[in-house]
Protein backbone atom coordinates (compact mmCIF):
# COMPACT_ATOMS: atom_id res chain seq x y z
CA UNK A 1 100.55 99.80 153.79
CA UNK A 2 101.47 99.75 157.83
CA UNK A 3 103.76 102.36 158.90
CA UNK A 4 106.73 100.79 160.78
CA UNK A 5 108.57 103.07 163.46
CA UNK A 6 112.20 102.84 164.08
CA UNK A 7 113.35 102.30 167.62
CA UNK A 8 116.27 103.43 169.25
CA UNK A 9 117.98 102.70 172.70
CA UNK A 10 120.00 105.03 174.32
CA UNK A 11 123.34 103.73 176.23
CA UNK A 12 122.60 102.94 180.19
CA UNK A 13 124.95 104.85 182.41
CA UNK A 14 128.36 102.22 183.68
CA UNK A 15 127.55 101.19 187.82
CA UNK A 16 129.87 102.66 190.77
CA UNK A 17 132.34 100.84 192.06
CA UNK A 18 131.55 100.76 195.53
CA UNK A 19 127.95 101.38 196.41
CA UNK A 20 126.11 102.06 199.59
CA UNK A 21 122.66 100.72 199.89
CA UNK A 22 120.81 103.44 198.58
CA UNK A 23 123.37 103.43 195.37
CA UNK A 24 122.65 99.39 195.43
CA UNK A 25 118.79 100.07 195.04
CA UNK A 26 119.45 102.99 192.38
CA UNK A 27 121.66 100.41 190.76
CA UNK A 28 119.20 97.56 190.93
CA UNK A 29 116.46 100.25 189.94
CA UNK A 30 119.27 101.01 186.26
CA UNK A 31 119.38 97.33 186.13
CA UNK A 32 115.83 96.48 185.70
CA UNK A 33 115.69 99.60 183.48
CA UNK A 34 118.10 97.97 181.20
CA UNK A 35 116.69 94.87 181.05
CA UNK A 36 113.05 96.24 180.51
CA UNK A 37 115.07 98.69 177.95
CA UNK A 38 116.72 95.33 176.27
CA UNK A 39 113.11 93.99 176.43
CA UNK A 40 111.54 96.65 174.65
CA UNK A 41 114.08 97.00 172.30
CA UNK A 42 113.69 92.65 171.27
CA UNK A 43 109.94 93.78 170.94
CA UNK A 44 110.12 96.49 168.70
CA UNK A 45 113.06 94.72 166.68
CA UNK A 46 110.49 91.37 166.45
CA UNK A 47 107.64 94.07 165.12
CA UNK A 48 109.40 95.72 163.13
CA UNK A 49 110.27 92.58 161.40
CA UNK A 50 107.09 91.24 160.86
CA UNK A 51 105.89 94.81 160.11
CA UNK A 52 108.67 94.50 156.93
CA UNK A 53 106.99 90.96 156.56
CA UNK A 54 103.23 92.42 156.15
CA UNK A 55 104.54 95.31 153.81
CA UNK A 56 106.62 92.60 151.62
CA UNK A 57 103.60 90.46 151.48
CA UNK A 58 101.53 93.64 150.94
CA UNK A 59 103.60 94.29 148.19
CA UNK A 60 103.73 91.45 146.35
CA UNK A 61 100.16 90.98 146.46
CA UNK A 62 99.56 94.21 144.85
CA UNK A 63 102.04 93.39 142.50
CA UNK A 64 100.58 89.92 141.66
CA UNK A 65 96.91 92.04 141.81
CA UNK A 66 98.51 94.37 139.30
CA UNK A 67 100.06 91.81 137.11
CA UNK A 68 97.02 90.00 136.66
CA UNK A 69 94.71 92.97 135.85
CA UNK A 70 97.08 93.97 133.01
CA UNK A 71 97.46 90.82 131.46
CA UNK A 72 93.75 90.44 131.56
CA UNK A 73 93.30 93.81 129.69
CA UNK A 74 95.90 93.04 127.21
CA UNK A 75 94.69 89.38 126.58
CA UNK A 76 91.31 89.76 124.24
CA UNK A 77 88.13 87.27 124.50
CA UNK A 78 88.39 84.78 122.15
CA UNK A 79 85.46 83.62 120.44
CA UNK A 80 86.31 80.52 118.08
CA UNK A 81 85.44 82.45 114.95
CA UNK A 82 86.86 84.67 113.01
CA UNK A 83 84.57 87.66 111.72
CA UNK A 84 83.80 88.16 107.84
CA UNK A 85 82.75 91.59 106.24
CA UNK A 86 79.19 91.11 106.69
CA UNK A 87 79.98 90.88 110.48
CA UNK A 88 80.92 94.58 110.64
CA UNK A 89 77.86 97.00 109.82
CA UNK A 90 78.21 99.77 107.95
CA UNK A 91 76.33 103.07 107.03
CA UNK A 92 75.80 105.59 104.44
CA UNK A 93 76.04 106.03 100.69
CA UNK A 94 78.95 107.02 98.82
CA UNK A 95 80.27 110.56 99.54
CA UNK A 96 78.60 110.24 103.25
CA UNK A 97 80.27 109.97 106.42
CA UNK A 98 79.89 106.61 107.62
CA UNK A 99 79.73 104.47 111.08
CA UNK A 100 81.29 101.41 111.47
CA UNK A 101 80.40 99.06 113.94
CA UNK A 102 82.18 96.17 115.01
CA UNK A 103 80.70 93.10 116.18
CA UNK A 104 81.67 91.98 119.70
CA UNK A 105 80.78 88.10 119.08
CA UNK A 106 83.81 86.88 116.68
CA UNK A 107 87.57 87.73 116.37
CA UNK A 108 89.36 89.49 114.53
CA UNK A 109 90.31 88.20 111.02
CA UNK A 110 93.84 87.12 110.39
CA UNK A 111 93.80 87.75 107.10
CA UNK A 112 93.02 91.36 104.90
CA UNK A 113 89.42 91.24 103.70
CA UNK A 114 87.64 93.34 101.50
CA UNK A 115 84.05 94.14 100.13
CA UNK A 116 82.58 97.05 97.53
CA UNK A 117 79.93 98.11 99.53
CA UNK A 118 78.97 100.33 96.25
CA UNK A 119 80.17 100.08 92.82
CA UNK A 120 81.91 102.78 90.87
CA UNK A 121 81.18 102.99 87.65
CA UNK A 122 84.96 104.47 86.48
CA UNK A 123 87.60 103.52 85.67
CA UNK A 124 89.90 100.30 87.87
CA UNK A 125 92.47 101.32 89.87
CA UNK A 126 95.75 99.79 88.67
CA UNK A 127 99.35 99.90 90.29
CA UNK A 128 101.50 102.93 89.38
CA UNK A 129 97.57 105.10 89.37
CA UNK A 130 97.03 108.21 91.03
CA UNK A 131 93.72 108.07 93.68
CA UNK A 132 92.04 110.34 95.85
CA UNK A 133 90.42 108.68 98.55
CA UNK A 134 88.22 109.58 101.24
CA UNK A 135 88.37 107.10 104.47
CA UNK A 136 87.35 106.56 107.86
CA UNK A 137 89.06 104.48 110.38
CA UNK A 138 87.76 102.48 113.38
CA UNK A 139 90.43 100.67 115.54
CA UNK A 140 89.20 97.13 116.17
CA UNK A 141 90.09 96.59 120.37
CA UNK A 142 88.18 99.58 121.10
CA UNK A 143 85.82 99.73 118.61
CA UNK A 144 86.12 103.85 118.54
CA UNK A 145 86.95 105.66 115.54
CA UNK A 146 90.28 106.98 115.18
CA UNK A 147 90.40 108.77 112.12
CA UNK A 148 88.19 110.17 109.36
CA UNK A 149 89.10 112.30 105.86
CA UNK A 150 85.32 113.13 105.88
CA UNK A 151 85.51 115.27 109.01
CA UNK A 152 88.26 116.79 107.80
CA UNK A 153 86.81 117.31 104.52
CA UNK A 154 89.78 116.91 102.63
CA UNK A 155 90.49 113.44 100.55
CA UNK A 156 93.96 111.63 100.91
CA UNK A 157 95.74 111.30 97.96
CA UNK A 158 98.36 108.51 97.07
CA UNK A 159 100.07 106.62 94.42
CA UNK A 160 98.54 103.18 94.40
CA UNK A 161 101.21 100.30 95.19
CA UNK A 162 104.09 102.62 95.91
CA UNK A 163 104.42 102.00 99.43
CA UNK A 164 103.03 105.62 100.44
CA UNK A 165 100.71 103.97 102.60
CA UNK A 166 100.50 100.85 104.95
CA UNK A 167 100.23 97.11 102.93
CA UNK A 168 96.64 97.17 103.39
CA UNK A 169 95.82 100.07 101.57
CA UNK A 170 98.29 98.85 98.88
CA UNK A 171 96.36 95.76 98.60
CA UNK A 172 93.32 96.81 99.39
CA UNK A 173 92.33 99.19 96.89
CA UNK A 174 93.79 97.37 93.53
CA UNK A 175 91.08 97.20 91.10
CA UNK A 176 88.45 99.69 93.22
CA UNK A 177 86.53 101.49 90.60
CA UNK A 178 86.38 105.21 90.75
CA UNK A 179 82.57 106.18 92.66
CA UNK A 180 83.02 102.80 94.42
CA UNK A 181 82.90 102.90 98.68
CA UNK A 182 84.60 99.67 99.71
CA UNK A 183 85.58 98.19 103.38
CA UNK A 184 88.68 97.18 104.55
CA UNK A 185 89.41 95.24 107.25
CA UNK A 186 93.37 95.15 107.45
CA UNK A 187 95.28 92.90 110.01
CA UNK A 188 98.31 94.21 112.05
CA UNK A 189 100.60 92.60 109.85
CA UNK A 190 99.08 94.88 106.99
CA UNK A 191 98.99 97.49 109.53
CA UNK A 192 100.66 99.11 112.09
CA UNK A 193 102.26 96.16 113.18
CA UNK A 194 104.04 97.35 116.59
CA UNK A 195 101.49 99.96 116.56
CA UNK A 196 102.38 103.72 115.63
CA UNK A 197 100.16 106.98 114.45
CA UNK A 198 98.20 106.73 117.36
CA UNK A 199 97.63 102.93 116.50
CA UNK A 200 98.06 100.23 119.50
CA UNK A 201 100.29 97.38 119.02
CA UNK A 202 98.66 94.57 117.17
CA UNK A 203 95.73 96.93 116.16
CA UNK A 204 93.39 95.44 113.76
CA UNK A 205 92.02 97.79 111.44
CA UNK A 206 88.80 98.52 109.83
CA UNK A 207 88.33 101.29 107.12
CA UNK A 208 85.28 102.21 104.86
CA UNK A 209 86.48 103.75 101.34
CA UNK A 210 85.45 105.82 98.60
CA UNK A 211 87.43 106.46 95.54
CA UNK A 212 86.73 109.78 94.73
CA UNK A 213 88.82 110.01 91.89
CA UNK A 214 91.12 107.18 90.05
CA UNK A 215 93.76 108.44 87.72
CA UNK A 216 95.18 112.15 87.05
């Protein structure tokens, strides 16, 4: 940004009425100042001007800059195809923490997807059915994990399809056999939606499951 200065003038002094010749020099000598002060004064107006022209440019160049760069982080890569489950590695064994990592060569899926990466033995989880589940969440745009019941070391428990938890988990989990670890991968609709709990806007999720316990 230039730094514009603001100029001033001060008032020039009124000439005498009658004037000898050394008054007629001194006034000739005011005149010239005035119109060398009246001079200046155009200048400094003029660059002033164009000084409030560069910063106004300046401005909405960084602006534009600005604009740009945002919309560039908020607008993702597409890649023409949509990921599936096996896309997104997983691992560990049920009862272990897991990673999850999430591929960087498809998009996100639009619709909830799931996928027993072991199988329970127990009983099927049913609507109305007590479960204690242990979880770990990885938030799709970043690709970090946000969340985990296994570092906590403490299972979440809910009542399955009674709206205690988001749409996907609702979903999700109907029919999961207890000692099963299945993956999630919930879209914002099934989500967070506008984003809340720490979750962005439009966040798609991904979660990796075990149902510790099904029933009371």
């Amino acid at each position: 940004m230039k730094a514009c200065l603001r100029v001033g003038s001060a008032r020039q002094p009124a000439a005498a009425v009658v004037a000898w010749p050394e008054q007629e020099e001194e006034r000739g000598m005011r005149m010239v100042g005035r119109i060398v002060s009246t001079g200046m004064v155009a200048a400094a107006v003029l660059a002033l001007a164009a000084c409030g022209s560069d910063d106004e440019s300046d401005s909405a160049a960084a602006t534009t800059s600005a604009s740009a760069a945002s919309q560039a982080q908020t607008t993702p890569q597409r890649h023409g195809r949509e990921c599936t489950a096996d896309d997104v590695k997983t691992t560990g064994g049920f009862g272990e923490a897991p990673t999850i990592t999430i591929p960087g060569d498809c998009d996100p899926p639009q619709q909830l997807i799931t996928k027993d990466l072991v199988v329970g033995t127990g009983p099927a989880a049913q609507a109305g059915q007590q479960l204690t589940m242990n979880y770990t969440l990885v938030t799709w745009s970043d690709h970090q994990k946000l969340d985990s019941s296994f570092d906590r070391g403490q299972p979440f428990p809910l009542t399955l399809g009674a709206g205690e938890v988001i749409p996907g988990w609702d979903q999700g989990l109907a029919g999961i056999t207890e000692g099963s670890r299945r993956l999630l991968i919930i879209p914002p609709n099934l989500g967070y939606g506008r984003g809340g709990n720490g979750v962005k806007p439009n966040e798609t999720l991904v979660f990796v499951t075990d149902a510790v316990k099904v029933g009371a």
